[in-house]
Protein backbone atom coordinates (compact mmCIF):
# COMPACT_ATOMS: atom_id res chain seq x y z
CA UNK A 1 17.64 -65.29 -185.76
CA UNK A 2 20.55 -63.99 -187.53
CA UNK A 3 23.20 -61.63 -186.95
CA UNK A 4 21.58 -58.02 -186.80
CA UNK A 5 23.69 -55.51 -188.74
CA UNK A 6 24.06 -51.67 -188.94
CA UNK A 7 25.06 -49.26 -191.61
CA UNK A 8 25.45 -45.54 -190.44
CA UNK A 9 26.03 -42.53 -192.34
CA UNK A 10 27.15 -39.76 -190.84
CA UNK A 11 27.17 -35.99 -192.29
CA UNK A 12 27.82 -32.50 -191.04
CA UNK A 13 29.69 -31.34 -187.84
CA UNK A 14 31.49 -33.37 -185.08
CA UNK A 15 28.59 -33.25 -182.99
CA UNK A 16 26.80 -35.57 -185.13
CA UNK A 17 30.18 -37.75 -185.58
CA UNK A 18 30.52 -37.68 -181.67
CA UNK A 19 26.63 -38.64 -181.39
CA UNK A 20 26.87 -41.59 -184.19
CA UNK A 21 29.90 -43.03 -182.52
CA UNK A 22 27.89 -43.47 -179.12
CA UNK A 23 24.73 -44.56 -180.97
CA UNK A 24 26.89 -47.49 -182.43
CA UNK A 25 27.69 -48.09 -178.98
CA UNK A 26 24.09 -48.38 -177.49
CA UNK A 27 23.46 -50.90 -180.51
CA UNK A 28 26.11 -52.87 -179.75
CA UNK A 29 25.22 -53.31 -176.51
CA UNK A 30 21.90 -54.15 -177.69
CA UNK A 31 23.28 -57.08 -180.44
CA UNK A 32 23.97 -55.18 -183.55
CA UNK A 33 27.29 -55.45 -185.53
CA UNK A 34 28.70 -52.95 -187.78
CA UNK A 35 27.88 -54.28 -191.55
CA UNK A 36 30.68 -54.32 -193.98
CA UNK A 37 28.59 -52.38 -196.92
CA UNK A 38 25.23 -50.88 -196.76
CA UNK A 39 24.27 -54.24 -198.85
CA UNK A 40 24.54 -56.28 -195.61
CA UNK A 41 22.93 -54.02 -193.20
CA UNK A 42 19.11 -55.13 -192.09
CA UNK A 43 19.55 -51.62 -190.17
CA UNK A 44 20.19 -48.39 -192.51
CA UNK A 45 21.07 -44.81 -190.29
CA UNK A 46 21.54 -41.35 -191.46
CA UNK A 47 22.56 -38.92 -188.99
CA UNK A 48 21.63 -35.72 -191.19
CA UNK A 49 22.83 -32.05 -191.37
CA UNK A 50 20.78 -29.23 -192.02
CA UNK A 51 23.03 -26.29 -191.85
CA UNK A 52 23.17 -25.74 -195.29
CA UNK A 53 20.90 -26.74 -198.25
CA UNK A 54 23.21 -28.86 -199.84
CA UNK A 55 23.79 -31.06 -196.79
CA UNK A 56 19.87 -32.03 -197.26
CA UNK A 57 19.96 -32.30 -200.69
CA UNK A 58 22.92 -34.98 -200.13
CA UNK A 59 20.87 -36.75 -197.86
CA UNK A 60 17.60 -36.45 -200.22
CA UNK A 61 19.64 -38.13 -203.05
CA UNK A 62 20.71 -41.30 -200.63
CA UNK A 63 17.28 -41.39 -199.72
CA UNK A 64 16.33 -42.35 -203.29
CA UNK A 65 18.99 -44.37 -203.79
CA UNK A 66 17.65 -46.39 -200.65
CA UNK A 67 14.21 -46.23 -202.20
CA UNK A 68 15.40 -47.88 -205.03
CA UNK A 69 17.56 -50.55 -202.85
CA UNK A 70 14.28 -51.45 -200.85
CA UNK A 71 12.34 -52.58 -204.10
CA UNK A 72 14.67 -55.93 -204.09
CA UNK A 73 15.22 -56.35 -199.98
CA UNK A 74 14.01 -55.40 -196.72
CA UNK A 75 16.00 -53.87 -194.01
CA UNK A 76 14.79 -50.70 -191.61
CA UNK A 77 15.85 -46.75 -192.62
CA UNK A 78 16.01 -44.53 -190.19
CA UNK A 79 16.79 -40.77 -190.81
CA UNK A 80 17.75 -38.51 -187.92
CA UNK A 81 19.64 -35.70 -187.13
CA UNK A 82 19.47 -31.89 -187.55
CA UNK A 83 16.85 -32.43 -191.26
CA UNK A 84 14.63 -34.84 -189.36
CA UNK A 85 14.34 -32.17 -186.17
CA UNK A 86 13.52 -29.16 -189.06
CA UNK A 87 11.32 -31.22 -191.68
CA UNK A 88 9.55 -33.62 -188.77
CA UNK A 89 6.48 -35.47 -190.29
CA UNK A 90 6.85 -33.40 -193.57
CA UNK A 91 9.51 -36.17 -194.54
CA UNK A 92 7.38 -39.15 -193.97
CA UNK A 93 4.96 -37.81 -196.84
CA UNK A 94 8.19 -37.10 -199.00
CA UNK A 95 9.81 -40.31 -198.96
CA UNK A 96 7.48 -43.45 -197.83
CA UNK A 97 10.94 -45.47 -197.94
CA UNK A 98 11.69 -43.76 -194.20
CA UNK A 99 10.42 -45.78 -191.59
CA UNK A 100 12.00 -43.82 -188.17
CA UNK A 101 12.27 -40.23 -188.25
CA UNK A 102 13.91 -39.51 -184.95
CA UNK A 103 14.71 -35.44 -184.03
CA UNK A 104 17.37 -34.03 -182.21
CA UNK A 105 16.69 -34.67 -178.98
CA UNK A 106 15.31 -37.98 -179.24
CA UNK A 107 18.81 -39.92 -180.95
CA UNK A 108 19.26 -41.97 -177.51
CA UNK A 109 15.76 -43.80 -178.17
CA UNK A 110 16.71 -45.23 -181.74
CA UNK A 111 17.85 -48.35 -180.31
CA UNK A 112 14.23 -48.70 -178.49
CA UNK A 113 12.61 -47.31 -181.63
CA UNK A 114 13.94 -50.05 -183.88
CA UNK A 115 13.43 -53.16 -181.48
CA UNK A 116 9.68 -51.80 -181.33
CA UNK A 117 9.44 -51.21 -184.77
CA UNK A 118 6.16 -52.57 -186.50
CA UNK A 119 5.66 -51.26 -189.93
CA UNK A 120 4.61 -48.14 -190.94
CA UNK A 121 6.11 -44.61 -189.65
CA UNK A 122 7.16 -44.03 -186.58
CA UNK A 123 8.14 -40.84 -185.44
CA UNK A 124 10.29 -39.95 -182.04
CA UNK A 125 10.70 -36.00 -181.37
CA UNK A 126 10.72 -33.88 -178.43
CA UNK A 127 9.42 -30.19 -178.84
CA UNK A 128 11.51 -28.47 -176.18
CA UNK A 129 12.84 -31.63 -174.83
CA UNK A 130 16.00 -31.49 -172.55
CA UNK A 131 19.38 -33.02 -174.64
CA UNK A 132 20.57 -36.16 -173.34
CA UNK A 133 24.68 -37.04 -173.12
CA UNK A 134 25.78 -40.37 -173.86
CA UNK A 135 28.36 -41.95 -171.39
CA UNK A 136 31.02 -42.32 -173.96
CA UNK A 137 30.88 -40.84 -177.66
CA UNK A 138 33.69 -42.91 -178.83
CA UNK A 139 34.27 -46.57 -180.49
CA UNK A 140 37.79 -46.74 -180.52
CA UNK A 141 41.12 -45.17 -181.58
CA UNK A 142 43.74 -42.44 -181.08
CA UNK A 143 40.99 -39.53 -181.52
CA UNK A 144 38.11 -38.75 -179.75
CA UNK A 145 35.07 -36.60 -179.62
CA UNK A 146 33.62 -35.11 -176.14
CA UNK A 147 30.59 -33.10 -176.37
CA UNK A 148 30.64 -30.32 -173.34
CA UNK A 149 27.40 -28.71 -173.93
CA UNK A 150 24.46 -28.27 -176.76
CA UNK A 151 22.60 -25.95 -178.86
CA UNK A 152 23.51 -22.29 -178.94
CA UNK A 153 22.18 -18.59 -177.96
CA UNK A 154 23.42 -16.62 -180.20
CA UNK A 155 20.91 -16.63 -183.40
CA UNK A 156 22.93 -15.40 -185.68
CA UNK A 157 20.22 -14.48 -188.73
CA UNK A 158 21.09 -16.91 -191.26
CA UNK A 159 22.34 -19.99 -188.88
CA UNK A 160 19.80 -22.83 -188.39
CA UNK A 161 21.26 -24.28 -185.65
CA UNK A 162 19.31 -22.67 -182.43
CA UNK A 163 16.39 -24.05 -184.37
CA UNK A 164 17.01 -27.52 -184.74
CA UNK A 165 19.62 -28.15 -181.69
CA UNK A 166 17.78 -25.76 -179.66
CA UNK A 167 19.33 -23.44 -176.43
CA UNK A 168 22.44 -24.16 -175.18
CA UNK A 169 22.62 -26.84 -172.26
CA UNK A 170 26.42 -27.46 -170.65
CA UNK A 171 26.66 -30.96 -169.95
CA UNK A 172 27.54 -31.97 -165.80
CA UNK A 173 31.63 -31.48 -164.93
CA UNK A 174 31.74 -34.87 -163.34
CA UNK A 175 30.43 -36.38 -166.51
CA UNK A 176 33.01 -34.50 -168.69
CA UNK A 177 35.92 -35.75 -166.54
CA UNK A 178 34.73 -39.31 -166.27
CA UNK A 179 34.39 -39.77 -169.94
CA UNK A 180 38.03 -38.59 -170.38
CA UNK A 181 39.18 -41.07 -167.72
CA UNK A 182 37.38 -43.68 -170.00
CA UNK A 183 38.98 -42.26 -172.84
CA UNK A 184 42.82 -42.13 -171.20
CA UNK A 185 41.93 -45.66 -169.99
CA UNK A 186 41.39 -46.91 -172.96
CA UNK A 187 44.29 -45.22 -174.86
CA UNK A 188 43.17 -42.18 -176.45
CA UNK A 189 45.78 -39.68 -177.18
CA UNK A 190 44.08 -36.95 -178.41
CA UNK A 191 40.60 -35.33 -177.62
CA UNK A 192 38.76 -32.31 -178.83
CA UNK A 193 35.78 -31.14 -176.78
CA UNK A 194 33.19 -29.81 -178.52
CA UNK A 195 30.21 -27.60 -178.48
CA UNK A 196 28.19 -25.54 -181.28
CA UNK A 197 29.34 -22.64 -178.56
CA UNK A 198 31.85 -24.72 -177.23
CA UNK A 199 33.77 -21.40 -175.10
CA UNK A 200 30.39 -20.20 -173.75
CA UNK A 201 30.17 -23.46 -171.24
CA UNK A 202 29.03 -22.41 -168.28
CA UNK A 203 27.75 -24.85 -165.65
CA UNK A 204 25.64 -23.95 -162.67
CA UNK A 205 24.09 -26.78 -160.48
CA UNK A 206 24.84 -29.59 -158.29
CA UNK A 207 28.84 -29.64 -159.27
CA UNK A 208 29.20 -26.01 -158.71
CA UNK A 209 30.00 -23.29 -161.36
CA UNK A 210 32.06 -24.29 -163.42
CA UNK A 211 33.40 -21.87 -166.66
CA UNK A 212 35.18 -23.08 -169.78
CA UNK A 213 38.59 -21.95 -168.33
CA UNK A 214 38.14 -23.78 -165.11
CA UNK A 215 36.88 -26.84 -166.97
CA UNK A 216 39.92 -27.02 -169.83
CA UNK A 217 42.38 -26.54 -166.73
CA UNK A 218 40.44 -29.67 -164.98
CA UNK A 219 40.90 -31.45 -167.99
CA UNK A 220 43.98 -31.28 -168.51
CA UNK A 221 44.21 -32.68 -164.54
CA UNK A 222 42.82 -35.66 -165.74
CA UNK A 223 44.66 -36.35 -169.31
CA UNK A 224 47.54 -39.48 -168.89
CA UNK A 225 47.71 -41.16 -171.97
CA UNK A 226 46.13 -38.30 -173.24
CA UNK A 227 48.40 -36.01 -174.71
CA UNK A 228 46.48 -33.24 -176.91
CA UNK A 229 43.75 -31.27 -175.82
CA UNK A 230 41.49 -29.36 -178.51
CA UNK A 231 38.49 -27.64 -178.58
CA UNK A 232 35.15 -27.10 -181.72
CA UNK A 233 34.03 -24.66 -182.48
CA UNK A 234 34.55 -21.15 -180.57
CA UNK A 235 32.58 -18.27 -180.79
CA UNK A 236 35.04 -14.43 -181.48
CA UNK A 237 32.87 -13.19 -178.31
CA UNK A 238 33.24 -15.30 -176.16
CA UNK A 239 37.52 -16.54 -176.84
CA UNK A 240 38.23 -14.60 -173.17
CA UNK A 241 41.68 -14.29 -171.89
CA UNK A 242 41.09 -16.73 -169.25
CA UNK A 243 40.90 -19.08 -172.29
CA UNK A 244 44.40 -18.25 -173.50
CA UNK A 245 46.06 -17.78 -170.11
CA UNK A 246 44.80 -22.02 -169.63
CA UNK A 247 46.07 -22.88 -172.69
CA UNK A 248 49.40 -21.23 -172.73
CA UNK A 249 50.19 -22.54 -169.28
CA UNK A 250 50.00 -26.18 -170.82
CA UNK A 251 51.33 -27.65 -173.47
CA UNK A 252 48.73 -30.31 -173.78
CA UNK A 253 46.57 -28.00 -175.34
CA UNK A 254 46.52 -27.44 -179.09
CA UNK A 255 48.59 -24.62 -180.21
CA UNK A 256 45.28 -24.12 -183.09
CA UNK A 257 42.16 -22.36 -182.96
CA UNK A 258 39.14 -22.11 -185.03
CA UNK A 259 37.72 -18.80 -184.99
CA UNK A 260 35.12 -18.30 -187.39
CA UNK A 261 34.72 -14.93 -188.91
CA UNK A 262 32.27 -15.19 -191.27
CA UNK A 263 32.31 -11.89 -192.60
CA UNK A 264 34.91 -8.92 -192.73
CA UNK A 265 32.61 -5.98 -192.99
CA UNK A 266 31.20 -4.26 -189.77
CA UNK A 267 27.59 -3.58 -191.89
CA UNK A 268 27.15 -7.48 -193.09
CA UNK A 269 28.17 -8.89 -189.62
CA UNK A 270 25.62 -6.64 -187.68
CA UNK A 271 23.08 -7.77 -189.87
CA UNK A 272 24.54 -11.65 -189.43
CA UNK A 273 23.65 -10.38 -185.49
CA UNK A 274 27.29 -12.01 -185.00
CA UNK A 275 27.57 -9.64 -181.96
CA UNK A 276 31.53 -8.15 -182.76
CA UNK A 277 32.98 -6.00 -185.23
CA UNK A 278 36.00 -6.86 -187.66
CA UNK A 279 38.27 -4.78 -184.77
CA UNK A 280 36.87 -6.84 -182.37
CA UNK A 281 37.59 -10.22 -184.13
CA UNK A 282 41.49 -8.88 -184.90
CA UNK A 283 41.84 -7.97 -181.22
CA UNK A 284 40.71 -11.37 -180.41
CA UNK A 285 43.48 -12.62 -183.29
CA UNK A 286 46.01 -10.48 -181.54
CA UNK A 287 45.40 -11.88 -178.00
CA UNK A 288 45.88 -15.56 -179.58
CA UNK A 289 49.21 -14.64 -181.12
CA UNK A 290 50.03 -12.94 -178.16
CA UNK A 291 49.41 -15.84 -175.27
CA UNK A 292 49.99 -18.94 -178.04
CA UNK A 293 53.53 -18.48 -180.07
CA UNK A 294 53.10 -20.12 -183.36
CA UNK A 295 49.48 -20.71 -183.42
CA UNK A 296 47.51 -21.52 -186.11
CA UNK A 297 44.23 -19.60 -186.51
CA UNK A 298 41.56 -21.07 -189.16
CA UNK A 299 38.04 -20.33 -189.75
CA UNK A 300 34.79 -20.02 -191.40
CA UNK A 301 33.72 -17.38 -194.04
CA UNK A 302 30.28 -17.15 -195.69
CA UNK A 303 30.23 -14.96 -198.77
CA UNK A 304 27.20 -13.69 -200.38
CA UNK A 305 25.14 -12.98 -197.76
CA UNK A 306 21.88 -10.45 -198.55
CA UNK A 307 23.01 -6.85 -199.53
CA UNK A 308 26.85 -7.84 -199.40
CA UNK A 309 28.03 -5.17 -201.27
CA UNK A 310 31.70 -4.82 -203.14
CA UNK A 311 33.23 -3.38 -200.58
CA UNK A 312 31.72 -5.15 -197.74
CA UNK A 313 33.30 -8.26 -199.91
CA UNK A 314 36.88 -6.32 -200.08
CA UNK A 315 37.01 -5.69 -196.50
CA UNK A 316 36.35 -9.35 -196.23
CA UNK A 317 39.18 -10.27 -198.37
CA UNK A 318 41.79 -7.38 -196.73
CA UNK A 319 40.65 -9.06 -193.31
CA UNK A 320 41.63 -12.20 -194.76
CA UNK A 321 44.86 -10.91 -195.96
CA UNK A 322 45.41 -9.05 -192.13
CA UNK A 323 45.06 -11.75 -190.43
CA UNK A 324 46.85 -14.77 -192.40
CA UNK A 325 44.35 -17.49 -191.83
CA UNK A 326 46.22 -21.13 -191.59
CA UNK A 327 43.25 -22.56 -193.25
CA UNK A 328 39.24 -21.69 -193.95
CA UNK A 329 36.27 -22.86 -194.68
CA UNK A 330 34.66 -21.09 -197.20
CA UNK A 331 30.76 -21.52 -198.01
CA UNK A 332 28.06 -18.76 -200.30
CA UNK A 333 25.06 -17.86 -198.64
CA UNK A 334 21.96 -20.77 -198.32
CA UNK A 335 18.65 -19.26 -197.58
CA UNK A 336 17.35 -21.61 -194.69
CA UNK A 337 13.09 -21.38 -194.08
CA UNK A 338 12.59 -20.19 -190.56
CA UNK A 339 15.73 -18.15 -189.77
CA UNK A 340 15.39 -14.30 -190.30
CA UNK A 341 17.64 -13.88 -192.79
CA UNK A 342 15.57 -16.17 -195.39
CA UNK A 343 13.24 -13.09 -195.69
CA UNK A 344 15.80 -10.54 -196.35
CA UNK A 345 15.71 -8.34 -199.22
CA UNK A 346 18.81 -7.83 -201.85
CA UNK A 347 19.47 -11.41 -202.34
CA UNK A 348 22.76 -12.34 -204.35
CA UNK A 349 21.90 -13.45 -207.40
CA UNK A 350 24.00 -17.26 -207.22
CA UNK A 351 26.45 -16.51 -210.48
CA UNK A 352 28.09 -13.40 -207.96
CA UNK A 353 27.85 -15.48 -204.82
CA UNK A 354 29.79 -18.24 -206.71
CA UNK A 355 31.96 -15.51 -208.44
CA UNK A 356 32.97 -14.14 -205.20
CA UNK A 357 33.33 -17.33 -203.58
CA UNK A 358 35.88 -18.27 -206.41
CA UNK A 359 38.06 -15.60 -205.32
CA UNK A 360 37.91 -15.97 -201.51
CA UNK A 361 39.33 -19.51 -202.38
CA UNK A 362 41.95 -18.74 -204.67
CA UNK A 363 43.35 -15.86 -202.45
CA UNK A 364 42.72 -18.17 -199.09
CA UNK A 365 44.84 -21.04 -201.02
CA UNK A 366 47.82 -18.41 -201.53
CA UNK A 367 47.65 -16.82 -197.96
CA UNK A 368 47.80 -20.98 -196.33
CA UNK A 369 50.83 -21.53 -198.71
CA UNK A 370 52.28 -18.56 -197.65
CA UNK A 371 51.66 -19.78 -194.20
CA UNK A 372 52.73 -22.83 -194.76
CA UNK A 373 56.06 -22.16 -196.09
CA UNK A 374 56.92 -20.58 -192.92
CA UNK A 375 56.57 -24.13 -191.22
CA UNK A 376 59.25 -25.84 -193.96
CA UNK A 377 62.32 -27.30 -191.92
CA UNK A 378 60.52 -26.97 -188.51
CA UNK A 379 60.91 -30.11 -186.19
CA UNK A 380 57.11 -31.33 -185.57
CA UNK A 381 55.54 -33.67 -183.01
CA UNK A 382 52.49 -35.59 -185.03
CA UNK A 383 49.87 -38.20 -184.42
CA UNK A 384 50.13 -40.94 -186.63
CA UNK A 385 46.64 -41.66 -188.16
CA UNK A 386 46.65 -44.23 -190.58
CA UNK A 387 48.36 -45.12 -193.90
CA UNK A 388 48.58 -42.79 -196.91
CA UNK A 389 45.44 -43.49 -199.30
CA UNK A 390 47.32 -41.44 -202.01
CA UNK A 391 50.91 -43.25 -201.35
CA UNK A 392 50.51 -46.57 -199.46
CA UNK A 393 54.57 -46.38 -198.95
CA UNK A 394 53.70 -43.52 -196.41
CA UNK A 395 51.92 -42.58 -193.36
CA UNK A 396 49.52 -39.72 -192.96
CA UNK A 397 49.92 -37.93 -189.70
CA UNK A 398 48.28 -34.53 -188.55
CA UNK A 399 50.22 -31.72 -186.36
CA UNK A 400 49.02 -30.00 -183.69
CA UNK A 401 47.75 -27.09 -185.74
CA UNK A 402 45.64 -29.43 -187.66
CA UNK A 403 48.08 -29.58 -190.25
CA UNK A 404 48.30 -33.20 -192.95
CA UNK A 405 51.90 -34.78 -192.75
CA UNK A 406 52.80 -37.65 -194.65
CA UNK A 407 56.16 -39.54 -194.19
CA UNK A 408 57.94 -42.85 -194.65
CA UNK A 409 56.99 -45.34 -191.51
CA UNK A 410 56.75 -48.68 -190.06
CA UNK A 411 52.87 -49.13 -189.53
CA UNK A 412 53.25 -49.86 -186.20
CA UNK A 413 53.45 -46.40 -184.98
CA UNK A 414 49.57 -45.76 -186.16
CA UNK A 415 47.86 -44.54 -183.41
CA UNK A 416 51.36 -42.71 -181.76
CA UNK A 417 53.13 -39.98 -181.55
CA UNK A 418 56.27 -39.61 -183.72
CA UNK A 419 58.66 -36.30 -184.25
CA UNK A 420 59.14 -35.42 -187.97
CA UNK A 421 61.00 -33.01 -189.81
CA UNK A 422 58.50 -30.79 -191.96
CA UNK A 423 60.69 -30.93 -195.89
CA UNK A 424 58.24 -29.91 -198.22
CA UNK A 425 54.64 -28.76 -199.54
CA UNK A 426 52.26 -31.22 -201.40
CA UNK A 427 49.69 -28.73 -202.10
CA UNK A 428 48.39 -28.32 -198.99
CA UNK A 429 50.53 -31.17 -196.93
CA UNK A 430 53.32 -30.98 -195.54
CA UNK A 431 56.11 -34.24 -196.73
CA UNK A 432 58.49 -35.02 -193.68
CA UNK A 433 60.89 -37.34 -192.51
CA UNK A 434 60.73 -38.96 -189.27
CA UNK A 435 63.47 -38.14 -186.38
């Protein structure tokens, strides 16, 4: 038999990049390869996101395309992920080119799946099934992804999440800290934990109780090699002061936090069921600025949402303007079946959402510039990621606010630290010079 060979595609959050990376893992300890092009691969994955409706219809459109590939060869699809745990058997009827549909909760029993795989579909999902953590989440390199707990609580009335990832479950302490030995073993020098809730971790059992205060400050006990310390993605509610005092007491930790908002007006976030008002959220921005000096605060905002009104939009764009975002993600409403917004009356017709979206952007793009300027002839520590794709000459770095630096290098820092003065803007990247 020949070599068996794997093509994954990943899409969506970090939580499906942190669950792909340890999936490769299982398969290679089970004989598979990575394959150099989906061409070569007798094994085809897609780890799917369902968050939005244009993550699916991404996914939908490789699906045909692998539909089309399997009329001249043979190799096994799989499709997993957030879609497969919402659509279930519904996508075996859609697209006969699937043969595993694995849910959520069931990722850790591909590798069984496809060694027993006999023809026709199989299906792996478990209704209400406890979430399993992998050992290690990461194949390699200066980054790394540690998942700290699953699913989420909060149901916010558009978000698809609780749905498909189901109620939150915060992963063991010990199992935490012995992946990030692994990780500091093996060289990593940054790590971000992560979490759809990540700041609402809160383990109770056979390791004690254990809060996400007390576990960042353990942690950062155990970092060596490890030299940054982030966290994805926090909730406004639950970013306590404990949180801040932790992080301002060590330097490890990332002077960045994403905070998303979502909304700026007290009427569209109640009916979001986001659980703060836009006073709340500033107080929380306040305490940040407060405890971390120079922070950078980014975040999420989702415009158009049912019966958004124009001033429900303006207060979203003064809060904007208030608070001097670093960066954003910016996204118009997607109706998703089984949450309760998808019934909700005054829908947006699309031309406004994408109207209003247009602006967000523009006036986002000239508060990070403004931002950003600020940062111009500041000394910077970054890790070194790779080399430039848009100037090979160069090296493409990040800061600690999550910031892209590119300056002249010898490639054999990749994967280090280096200290860089920050010279000028690139649109949104910073040119430097190293120290």
């Amino acid at each position: 038999m020949g070599p068996k060979r794997v093509w994954l595609e990943t899409y969506g959050c970090q939580m499906n990049k942190a669950e792909s990376e340890s999936l490769l893992l299982d398969l290679a300890r089970d004989g598979w390869s990575a394959a150099g092009s989906e061409e070569d691969a007798d094994l085809v994955i897609l780890n799917t996101c369902s968050v939005r409706e244009t993550a699916e219809d991404r996914v939908r459109g490789r699906l045909g395309h692998y539909r089309s590939v399997k009329r001249t060869r043979q190799f096994t699809l799989v499709l997993t992920g957030c879609m497969a745990e919402r659509l279930k058997g519904a996508l075996g009827e859609q697209h006969p080119e699937i043969d595993i549909v694995v849910g959520t909760f069931q990722k850790r029993g591909i590798v069984q799946a496809v060694r027993q795989a006999s023809g026709g579909l199989q299906q792996l999902r478990a209704d209400g099934g406890e979430y399993s953590f992998a050992a290690l989440h990461s194949t390699g390199g200066p980054r790394a992804y540690v998942p700290i707990m699953h699913g989420c609580d909060n149901f916010c009335s558009y978000c698809i999440v609780p749905y498909v990832r189901g109620r939150e479950v915060s992963r063991r302490p010990g199992e935490i800290l012995a992946e990030i030995r692994l990780l500091d073993e093996r060289g990593a020098r940054e790590v971000t934990l992560l979490g759809q809730n990540v700041n609402s971790y809160l383990y109770e059992g056979p390791d004690g109780t254990v809060s996400f205060s007390t576990l960042l400050a353990m942690a950062a006990a155990e970092a060596r090699t490890i030299r940054w310390i982030r966290f994805l993605t926090s909730h406004p509610r639950d970013l306590s002061d404990g949180i801040l005092e932790v992080m301002a007491r060590d330097p490890r930790f990332c002077r960045h936090i994403h905070l998303p908002l979502q909304s700026g007006s007290d009427r569209v976030l109640a009916r979001m069921n986001r659980g703060y008002t836009a006073g709340q959220y500033l107080e929380r921005v306040q305490k940040i600025r407060s405890a971390l000096t120079e922070a950078a605060i980014t975040t999420d905002i989702l415009i158009g949402f049912p019966g958004e009104s124009d001033g429900d939009f303006e207060d979203t764009l003064a809060l904007m303007e208030t608070v001097g975002f670093d960066d954003a993600f910016t996204y118009y409403y997607n109706p998703r079946e089984g949450t309760p917004a998808f019934g909700m009356a005054e829908a947006l017709p699309d031309a406004l959402k994408l109207s209003r979206l247009s602006t967000v952007i523009e006036r986002q793009r000239g508060i990070a510039a403004r931002r950003a300027a600020q940062r111009l002839g500041v000394k910077a520590l970054v890790l070194v990621e790779g080399i430039s794709k848009k100037s090979p000459g160069e090296l493409l770095a990040r800061t600690e606010w999550d910031a892209m630096v590119v300056f002249p290098g010898p490639t054999t820092i990749i994967g280090e630290f280096a200290e860089v003065t920050l010279q000028s803007l690139s649109g949104s990247t910073f040119r430097a010079e190293a120290i």
